[in-house]
C-alpha atoms as a PDB file:
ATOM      1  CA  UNK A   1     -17.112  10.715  21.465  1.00  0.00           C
ATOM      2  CA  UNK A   2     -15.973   9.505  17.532  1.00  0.00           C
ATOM      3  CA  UNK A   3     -15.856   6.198  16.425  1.00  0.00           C
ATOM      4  CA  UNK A   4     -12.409   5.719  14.231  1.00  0.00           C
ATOM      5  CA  UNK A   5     -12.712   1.891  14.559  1.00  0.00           C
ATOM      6  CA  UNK A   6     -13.022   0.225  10.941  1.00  0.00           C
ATOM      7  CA  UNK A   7     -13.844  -3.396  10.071  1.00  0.00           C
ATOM      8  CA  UNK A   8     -11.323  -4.133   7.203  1.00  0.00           C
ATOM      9  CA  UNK A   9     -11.825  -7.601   6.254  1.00  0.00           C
ATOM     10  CA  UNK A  10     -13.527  -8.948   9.679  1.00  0.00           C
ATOM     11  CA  UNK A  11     -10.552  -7.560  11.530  1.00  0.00           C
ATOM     12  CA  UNK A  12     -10.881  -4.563  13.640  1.00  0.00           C
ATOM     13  CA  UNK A  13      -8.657  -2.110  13.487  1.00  0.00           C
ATOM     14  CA  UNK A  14      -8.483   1.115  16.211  1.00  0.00           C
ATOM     15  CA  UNK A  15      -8.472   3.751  13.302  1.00  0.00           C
ATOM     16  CA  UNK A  16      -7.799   3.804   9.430  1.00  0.00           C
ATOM     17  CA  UNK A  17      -4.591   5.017   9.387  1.00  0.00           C
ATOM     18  CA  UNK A  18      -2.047   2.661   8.013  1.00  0.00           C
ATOM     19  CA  UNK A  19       2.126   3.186   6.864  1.00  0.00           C
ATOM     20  CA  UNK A  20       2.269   2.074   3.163  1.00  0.00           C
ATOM     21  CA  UNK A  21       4.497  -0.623   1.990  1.00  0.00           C
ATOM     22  CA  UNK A  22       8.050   0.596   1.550  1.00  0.00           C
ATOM     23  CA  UNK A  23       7.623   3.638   3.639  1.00  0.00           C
ATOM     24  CA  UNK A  24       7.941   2.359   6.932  1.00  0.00           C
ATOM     25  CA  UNK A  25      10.687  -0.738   7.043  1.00  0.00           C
ATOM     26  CA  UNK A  26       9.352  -3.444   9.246  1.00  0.00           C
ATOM     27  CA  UNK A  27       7.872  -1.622  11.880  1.00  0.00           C
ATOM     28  CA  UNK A  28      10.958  -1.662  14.373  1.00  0.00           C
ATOM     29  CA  UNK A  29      12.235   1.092  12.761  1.00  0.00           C
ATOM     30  CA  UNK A  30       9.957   3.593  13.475  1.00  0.00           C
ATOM     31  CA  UNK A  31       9.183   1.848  17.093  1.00  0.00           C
ATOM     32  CA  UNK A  32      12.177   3.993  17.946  1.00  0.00           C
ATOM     33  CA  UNK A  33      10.344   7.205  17.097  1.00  0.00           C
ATOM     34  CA  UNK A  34       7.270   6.500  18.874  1.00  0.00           C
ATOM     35  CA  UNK A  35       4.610   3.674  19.985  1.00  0.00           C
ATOM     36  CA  UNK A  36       3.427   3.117  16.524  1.00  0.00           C
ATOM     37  CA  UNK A  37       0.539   0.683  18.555  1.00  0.00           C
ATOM     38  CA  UNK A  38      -1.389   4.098  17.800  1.00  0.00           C
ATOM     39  CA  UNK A  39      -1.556   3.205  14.346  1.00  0.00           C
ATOM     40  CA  UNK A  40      -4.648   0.802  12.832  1.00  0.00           C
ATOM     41  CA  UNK A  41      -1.982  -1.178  11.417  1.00  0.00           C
ATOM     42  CA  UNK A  42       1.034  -1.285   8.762  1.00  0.00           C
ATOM     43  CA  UNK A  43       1.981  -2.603   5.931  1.00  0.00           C
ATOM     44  CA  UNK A  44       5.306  -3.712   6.167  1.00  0.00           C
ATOM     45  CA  UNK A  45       8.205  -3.531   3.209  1.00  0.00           C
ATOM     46  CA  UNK A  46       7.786  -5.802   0.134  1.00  0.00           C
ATOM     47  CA  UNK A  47       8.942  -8.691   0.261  1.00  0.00           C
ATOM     48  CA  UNK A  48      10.156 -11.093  -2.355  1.00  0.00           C
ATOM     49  CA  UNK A  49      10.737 -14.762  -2.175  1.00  0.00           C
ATOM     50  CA  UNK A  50      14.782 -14.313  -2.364  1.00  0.00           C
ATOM     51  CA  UNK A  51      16.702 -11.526  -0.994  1.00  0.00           C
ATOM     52  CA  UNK A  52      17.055  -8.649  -3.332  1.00  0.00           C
ATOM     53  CA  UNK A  53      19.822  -5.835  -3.549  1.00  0.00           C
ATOM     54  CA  UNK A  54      17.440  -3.010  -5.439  1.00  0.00           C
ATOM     55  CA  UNK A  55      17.783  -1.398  -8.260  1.00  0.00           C
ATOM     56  CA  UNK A  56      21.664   0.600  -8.874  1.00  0.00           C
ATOM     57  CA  UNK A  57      22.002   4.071  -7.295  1.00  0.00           C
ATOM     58  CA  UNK A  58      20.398   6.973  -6.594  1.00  0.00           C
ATOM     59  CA  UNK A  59      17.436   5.980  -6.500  1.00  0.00           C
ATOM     60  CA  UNK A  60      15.647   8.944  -5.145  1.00  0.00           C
ATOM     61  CA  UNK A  61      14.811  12.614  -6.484  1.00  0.00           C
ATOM     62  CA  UNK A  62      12.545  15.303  -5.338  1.00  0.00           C
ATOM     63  CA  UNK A  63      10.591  17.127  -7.206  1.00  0.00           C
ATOM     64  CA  UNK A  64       7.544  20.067  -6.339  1.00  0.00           C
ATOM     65  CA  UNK A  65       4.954  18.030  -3.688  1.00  0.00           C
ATOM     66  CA  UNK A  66       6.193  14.850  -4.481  1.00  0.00           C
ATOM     67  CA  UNK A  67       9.220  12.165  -4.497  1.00  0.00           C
ATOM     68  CA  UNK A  68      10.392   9.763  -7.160  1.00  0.00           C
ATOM     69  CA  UNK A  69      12.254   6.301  -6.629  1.00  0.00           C
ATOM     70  CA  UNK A  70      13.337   3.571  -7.849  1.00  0.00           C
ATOM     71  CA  UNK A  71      14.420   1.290  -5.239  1.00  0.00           C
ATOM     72  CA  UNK A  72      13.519  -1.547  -6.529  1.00  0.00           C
ATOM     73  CA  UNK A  73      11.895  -3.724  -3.731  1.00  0.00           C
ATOM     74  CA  UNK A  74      15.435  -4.367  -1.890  1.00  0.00           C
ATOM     75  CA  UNK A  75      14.709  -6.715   1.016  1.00  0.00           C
ATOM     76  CA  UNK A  76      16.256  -9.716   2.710  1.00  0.00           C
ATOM     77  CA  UNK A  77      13.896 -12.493   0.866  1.00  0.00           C
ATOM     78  CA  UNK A  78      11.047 -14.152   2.475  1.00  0.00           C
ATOM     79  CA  UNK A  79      12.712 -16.112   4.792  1.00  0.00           C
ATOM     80  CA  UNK A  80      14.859 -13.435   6.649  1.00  0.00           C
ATOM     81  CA  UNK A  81      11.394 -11.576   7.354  1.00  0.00           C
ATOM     82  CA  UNK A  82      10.037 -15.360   9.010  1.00  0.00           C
ATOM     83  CA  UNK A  83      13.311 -15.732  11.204  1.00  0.00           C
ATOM     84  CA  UNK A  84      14.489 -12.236  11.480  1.00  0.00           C
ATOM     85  CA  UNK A  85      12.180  -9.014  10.934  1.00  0.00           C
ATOM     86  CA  UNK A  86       8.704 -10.629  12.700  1.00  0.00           C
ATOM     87  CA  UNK A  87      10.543 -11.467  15.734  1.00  0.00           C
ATOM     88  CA  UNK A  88      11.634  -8.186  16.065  1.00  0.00           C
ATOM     89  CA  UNK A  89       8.157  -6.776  15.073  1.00  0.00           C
ATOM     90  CA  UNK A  90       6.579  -8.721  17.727  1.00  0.00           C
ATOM     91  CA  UNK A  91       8.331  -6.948  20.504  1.00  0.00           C
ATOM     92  CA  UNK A  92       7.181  -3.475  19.586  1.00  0.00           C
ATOM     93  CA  UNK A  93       3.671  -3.956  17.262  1.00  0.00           C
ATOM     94  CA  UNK A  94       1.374  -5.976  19.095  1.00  0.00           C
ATOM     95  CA  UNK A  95      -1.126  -5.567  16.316  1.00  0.00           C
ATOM     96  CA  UNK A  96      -2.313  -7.615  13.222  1.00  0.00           C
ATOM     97  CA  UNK A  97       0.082  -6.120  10.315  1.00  0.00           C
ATOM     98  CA  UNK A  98      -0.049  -6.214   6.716  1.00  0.00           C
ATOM     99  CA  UNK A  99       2.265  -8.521   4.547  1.00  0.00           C
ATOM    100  CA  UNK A 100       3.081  -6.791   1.482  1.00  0.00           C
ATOM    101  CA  UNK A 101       4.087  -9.529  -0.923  1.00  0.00           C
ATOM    102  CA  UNK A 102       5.785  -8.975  -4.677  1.00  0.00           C
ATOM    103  CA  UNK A 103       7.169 -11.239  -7.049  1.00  0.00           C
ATOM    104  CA  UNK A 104       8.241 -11.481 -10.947  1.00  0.00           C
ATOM    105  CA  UNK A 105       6.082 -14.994 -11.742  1.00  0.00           C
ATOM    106  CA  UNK A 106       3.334 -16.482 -10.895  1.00  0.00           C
ATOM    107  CA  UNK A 107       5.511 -19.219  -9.071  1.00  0.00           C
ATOM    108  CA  UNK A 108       6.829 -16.269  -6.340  1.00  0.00           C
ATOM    109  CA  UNK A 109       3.902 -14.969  -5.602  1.00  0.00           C
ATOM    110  CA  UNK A 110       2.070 -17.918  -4.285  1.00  0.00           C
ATOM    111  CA  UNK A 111       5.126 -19.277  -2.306  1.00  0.00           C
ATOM    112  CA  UNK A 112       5.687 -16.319  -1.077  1.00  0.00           C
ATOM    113  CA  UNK A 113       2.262 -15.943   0.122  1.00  0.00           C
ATOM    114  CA  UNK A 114       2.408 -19.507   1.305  1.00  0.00           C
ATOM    115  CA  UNK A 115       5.405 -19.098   3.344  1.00  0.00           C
ATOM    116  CA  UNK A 116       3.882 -15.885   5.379  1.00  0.00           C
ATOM    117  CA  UNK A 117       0.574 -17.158   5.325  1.00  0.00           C
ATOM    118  CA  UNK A 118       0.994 -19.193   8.808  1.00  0.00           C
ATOM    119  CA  UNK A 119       2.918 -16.113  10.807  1.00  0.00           C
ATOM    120  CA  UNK A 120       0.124 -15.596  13.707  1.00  0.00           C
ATOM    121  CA  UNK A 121       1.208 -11.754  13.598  1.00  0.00           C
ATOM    122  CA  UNK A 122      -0.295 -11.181   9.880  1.00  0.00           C
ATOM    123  CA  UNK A 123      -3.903 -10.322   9.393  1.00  0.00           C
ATOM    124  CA  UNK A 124      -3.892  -9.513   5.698  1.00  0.00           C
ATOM    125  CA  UNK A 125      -2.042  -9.676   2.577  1.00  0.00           C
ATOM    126  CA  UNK A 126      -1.073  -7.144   0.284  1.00  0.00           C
ATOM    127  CA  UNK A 127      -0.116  -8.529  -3.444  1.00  0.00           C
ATOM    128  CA  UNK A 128       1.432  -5.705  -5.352  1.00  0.00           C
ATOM    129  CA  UNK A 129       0.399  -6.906  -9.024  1.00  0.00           C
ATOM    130  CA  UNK A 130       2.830  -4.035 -10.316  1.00  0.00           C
ATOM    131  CA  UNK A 131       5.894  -5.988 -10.919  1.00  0.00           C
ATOM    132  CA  UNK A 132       7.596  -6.854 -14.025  1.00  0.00           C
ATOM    133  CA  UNK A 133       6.370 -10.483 -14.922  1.00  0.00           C
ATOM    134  CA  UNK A 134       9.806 -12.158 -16.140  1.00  0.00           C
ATOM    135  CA  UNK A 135       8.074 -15.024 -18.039  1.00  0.00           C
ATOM    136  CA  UNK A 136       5.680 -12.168 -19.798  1.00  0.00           C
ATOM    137  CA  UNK A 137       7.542 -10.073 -21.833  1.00  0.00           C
ATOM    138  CA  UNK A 138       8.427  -7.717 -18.715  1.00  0.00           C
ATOM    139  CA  UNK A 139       4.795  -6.275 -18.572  1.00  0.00           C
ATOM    140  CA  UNK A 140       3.130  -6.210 -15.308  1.00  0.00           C
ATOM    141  CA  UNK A 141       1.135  -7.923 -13.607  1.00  0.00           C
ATOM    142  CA  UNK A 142      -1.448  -5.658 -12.910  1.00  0.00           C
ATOM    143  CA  UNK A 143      -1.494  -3.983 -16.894  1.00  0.00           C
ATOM    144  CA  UNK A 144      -4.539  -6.695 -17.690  1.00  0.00           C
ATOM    145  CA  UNK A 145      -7.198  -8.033 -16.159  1.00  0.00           C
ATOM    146  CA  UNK A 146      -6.623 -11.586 -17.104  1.00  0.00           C
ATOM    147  CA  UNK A 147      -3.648 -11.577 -15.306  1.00  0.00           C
ATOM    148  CA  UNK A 148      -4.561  -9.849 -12.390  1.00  0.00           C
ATOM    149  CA  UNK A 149      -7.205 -12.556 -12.252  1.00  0.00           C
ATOM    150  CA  UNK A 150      -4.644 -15.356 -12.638  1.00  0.00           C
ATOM    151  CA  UNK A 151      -2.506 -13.947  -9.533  1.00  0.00           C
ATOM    152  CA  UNK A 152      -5.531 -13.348  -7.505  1.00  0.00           C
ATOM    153  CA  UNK A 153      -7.145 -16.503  -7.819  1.00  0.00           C
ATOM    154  CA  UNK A 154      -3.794 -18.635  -7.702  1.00  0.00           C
ATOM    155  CA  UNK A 155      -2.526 -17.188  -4.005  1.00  0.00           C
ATOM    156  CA  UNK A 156      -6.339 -17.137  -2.856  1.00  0.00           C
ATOM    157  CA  UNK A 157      -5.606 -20.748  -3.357  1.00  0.00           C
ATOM    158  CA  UNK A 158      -2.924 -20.953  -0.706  1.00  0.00           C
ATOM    159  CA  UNK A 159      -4.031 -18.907   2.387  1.00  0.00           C
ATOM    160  CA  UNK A 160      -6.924 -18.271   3.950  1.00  0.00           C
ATOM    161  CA  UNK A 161      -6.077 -14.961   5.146  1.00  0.00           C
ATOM    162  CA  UNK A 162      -7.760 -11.408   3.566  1.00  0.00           C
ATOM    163  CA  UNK A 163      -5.926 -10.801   0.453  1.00  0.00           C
ATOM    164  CA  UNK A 164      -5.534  -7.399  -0.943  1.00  0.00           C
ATOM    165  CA  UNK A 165      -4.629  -6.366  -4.122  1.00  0.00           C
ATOM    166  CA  UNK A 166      -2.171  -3.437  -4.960  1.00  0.00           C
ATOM    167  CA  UNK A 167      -3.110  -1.554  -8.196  1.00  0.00           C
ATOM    168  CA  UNK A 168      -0.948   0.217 -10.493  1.00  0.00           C
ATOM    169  CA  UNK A 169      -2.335   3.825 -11.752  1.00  0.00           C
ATOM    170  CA  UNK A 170      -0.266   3.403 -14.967  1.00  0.00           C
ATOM    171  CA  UNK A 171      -3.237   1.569 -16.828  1.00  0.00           C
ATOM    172  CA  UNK A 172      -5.587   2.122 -19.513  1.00  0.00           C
ATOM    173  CA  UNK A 173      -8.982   1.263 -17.470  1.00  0.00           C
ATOM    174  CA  UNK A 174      -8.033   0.289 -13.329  1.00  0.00           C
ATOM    175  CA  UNK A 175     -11.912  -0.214 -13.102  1.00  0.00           C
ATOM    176  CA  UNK A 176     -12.159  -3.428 -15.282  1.00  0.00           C
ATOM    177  CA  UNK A 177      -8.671  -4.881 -13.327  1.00  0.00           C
ATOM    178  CA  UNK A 178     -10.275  -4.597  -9.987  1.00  0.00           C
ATOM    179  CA  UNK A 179     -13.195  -6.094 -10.949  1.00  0.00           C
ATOM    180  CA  UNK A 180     -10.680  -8.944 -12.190  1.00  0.00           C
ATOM    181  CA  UNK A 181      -9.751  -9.275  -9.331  1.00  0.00           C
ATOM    182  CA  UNK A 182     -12.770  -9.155  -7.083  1.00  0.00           C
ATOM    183  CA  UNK A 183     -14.155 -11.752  -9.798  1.00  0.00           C
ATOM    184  CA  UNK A 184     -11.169 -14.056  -9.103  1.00  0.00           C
ATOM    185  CA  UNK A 185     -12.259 -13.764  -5.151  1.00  0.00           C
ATOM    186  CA  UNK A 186      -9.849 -11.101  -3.620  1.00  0.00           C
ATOM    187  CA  UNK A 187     -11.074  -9.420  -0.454  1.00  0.00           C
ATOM    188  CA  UNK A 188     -10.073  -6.172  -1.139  1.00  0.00           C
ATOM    189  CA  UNK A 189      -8.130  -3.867  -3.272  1.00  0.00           C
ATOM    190  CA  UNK A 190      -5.398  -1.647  -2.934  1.00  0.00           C
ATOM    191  CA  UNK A 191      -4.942   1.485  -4.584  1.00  0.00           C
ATOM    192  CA  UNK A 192      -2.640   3.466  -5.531  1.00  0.00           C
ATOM    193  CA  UNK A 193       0.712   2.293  -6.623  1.00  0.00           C
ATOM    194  CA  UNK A 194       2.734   5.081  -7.651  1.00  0.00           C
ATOM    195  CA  UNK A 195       2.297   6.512 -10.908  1.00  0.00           C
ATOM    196  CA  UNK A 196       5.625   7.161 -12.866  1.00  0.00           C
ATOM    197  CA  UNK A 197       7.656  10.240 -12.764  1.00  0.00           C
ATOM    198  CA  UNK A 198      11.660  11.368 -13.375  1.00  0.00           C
ATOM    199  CA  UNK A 199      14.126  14.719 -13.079  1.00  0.00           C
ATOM    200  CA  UNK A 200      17.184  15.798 -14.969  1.00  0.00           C
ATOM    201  CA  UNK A 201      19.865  17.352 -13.641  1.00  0.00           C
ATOM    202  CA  UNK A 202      20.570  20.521 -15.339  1.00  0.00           C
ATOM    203  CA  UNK A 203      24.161  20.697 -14.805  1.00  0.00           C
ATOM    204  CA  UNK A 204      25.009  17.099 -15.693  1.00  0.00           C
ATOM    205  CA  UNK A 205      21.907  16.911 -18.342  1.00  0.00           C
ATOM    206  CA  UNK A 206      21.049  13.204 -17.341  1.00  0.00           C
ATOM    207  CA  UNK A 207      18.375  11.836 -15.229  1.00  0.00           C
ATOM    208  CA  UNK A 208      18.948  12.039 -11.707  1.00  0.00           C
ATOM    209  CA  UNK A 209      18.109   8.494 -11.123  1.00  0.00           C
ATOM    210  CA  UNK A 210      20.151   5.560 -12.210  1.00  0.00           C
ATOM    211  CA  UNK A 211      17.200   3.750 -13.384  1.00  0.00           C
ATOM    212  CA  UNK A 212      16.231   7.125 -15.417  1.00  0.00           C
ATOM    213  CA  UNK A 213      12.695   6.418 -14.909  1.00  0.00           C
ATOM    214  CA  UNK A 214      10.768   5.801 -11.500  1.00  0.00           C
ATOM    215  CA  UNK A 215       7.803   5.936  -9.229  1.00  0.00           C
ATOM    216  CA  UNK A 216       6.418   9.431  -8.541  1.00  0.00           C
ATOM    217  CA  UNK A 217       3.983   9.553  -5.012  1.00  0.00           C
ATOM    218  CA  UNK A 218       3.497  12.154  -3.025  1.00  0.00           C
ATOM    219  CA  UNK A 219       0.692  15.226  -2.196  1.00  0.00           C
ATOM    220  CA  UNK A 220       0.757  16.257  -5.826  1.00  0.00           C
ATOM    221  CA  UNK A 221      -0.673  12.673  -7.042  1.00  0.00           C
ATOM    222  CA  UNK A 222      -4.019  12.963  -4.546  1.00  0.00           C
ATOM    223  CA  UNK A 223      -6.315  13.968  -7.397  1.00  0.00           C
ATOM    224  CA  UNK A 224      -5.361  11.320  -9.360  1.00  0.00           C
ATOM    225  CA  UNK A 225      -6.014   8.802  -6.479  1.00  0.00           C
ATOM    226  CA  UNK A 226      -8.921  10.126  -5.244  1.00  0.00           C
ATOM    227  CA  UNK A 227     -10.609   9.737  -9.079  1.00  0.00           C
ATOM    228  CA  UNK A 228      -9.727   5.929  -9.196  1.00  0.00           C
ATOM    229  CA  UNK A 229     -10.842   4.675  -5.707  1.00  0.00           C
ATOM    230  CA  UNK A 230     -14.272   6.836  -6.212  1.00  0.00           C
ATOM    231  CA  UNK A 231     -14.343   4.745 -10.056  1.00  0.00           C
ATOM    232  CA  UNK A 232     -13.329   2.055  -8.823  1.00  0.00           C
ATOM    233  CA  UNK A 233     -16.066   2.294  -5.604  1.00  0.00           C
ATOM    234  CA  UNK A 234     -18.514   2.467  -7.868  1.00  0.00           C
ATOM    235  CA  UNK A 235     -17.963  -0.244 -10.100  1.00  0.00           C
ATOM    236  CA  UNK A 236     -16.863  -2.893  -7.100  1.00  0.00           C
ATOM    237  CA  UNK A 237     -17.768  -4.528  -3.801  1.00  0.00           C
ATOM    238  CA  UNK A 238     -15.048  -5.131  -1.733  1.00  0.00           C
ATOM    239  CA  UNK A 239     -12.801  -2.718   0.769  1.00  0.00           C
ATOM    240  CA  UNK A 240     -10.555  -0.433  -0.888  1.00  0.00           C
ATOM    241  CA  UNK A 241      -7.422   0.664   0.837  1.00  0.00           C
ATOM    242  CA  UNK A 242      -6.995   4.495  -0.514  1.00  0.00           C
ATOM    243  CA  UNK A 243      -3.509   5.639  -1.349  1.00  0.00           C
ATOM    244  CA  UNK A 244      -2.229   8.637  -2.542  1.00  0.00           C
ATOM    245  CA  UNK A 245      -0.738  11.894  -1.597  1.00  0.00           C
ATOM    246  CA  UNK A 246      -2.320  11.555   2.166  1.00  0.00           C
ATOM    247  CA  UNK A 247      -0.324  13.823   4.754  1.00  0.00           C
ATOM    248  CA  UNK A 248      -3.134  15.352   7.126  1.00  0.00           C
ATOM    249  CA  UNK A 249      -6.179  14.530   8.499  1.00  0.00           C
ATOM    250  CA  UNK A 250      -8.625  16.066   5.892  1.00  0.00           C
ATOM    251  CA  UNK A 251      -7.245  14.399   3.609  1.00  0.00           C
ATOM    252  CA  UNK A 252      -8.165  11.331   5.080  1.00  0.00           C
ATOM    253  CA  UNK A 253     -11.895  12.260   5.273  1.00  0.00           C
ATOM    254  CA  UNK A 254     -11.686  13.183   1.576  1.00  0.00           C
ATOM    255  CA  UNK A 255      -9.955   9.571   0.626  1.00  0.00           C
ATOM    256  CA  UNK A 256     -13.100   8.030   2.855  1.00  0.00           C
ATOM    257  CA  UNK A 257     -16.071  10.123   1.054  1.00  0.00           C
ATOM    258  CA  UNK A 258     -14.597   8.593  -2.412  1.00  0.00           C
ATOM    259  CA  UNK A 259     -14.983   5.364  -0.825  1.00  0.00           C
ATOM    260  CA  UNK A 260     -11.739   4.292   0.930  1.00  0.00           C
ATOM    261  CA  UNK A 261     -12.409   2.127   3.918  1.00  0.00           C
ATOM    262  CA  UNK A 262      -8.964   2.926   5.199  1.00  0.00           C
ATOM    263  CA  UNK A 263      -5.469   4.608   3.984  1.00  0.00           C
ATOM    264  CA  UNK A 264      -2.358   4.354   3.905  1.00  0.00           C
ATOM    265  CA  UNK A 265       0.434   7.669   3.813  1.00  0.00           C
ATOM    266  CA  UNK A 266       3.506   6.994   1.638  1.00  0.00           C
ATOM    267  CA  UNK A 267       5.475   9.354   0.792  1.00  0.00           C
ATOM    268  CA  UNK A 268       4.659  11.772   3.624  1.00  0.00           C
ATOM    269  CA  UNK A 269       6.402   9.485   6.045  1.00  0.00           C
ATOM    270  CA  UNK A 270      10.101  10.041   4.209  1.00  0.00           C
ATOM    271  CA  UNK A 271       9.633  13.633   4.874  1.00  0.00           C
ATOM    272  CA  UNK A 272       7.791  13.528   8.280  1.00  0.00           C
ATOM    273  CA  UNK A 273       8.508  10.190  10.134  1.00  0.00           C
ATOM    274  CA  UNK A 274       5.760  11.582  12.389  1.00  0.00           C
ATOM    275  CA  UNK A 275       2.801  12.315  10.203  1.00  0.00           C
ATOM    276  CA  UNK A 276       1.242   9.289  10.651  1.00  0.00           C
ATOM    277  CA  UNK A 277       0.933   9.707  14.464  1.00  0.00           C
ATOM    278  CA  UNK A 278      -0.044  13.460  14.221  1.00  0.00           C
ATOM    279  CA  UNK A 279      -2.741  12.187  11.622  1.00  0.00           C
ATOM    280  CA  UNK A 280      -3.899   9.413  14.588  1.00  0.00           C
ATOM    281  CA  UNK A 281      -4.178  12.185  17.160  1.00  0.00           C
ATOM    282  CA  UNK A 282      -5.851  15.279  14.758  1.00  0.00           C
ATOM    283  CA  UNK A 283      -8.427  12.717  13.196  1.00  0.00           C
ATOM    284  CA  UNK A 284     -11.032  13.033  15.982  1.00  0.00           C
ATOM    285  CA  UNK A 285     -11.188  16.907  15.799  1.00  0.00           C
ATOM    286  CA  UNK A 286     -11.383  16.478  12.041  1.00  0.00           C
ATOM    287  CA  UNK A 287     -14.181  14.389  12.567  1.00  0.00           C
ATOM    288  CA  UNK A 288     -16.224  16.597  14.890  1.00  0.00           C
ATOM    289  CA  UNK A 289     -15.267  19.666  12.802  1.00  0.00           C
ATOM    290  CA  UNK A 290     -17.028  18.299   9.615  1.00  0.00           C
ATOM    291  CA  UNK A 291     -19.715  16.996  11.962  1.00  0.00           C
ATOM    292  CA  UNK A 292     -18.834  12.821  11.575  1.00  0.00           C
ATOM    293  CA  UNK A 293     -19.479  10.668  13.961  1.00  0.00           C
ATOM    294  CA  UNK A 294     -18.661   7.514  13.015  1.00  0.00           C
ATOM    295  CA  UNK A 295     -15.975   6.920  10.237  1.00  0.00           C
ATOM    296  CA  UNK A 296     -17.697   4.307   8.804  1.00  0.00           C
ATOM    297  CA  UNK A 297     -20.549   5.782   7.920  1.00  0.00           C
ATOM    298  CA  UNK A 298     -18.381   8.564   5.569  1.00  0.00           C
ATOM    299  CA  UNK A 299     -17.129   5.104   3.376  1.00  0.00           C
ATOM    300  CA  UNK A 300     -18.172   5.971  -0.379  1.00  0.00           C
ATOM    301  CA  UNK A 301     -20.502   9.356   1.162  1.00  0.00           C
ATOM    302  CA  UNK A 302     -19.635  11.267  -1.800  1.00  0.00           C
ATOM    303  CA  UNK A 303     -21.592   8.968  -4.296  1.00  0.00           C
END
């Protein structure tokens, strides 16, 4: 018999498979589809401190193994998720989940953080440090280090919950901003965000999405993921969460070697709302195929 149970933080969790943020709604959504209480847990839609629209229309365009959007973290605002989207969670997910917080200052982030940070039904938190940061020229978060340290440390400050943070790909060096952020006392990190992508329409010869530019995920980015979380293994400490063009079991195992603790599929789910349950179930085969016996002891094999 396998062992799929991870320890991600000093919470258990029944396997590593895990929805990423923005993929999977609030959980409810897919608890239509099937008993997502197969899954090791979710990380639900960002969330901002006030509701947000999105970005203008269409926001989506496919492209060869791979999606691009630009949706622009449209959700109902901290407190609608409190009152409205946990309740509902708690009826189908009876689970820790992951609260996937973003915000554009400093200010957002940590009462955003605060707000969630007492909901019994979150286990972890998942910063996304690739936001625009309105009171610093527009540049992200997550571009430096010394910013990524200055988030970190400031929402460390207001729960005492894991926190994870969500790296963006689109940087110079990733390695020296996790570090930054391990330094600054995060629990684990994240990684990764999508990297940036667009189409044109041939027949109209403009970009297909309003915003022109957006975020490109899907199977065609999982050598580029795969490099950073085996750098970024290397050169830190804590958990990673691997990310990145995930959509079958294997690929899993491969994200695991390179020293993922756990993963999360993306991209995968908007074209097979079922590929995280078929990943659940096809895992322990994998496992015994490839001659694993515990999942754990495949974290960071490859080094």
């Amino acid at each position: 018999m396998v062992n799929t149970k991870i320890n991600l933080s000093g919470i258990f969790i029944d396997n590593p498979i895990i929805p990423a943020s923005g993929t999977f709604g609030y959980g409810h959504e897919f608890s239509n589809i099937y008993d997502i209480n197969c899954l090791g847990t979710f990380s639900f839609k960002g969330t901002t401190k006030e509701e947000r629209f999105g970005n203008p229309t269409p926001r989506i365009a496919e492209c060869a193994e791979g999606i691009i959007n630009s949706v622009g973290l449209q959700n109902p605002g901290v407190e609608k998720v409190i009152s409205e989207e946990l309740p509902k969670l708690k009826k189908c997910f009876f689970k820790p989940v992951i609260a996937n917080v973003s915000g554009f200052s400093l200010e957002e982030y940590v009462y955003t953080c605060q707000r969630l940070s007492d909901q019994e039904q979150i286990g972890w938190f998942e910063v996304n440090i690739s936001c625009p940061n309105i009171h610093g020229g527009g540049m992200s978060f997550g571009t430096f280090p010394e910013s990524a340290f200055k988030v970190t440390k400031e929402v460390k400050k207001v729960t005492a919950k894991p926190i994870y943070m969500k790296l963006s790909p689109n940087v110079t060096d990733i390695v020296s901003i996790a570090k930054a952020c391990e330094d600054a006392g995060a629990d684990g990190i994240s990684m990764i965000n999508t990297s940036m992508g667009m189409r044109i329409d041939l027949k109209t010869k403009k970009p297909v999405i309003a915003n022109k530019i957006g975020g490109f995920s899907g199977k065609a980015i999982k050598p580029i993921a795969l490099q950073m979380v085996y750098k970024v293994y290397e050169a830190v400490k804590i958990p990673i969460l691997g990310i990145g063009g995930i959509s079958n079991a294997e690929d899993v195992l491969e994200m695991m070697l390179a020293g993922a603790s756990a993963v999360q599929i993306g991209a995968q789910n908007l074209i097979d709302p079922y590929v995280c349950k078929n990943i659940v179930e096809d895992l322990p085969s994998a496992m015994q195929k490839y001659g694993i016996n515990s999942l754990e002891d495949i974290i960071g094999e490859a080094h």
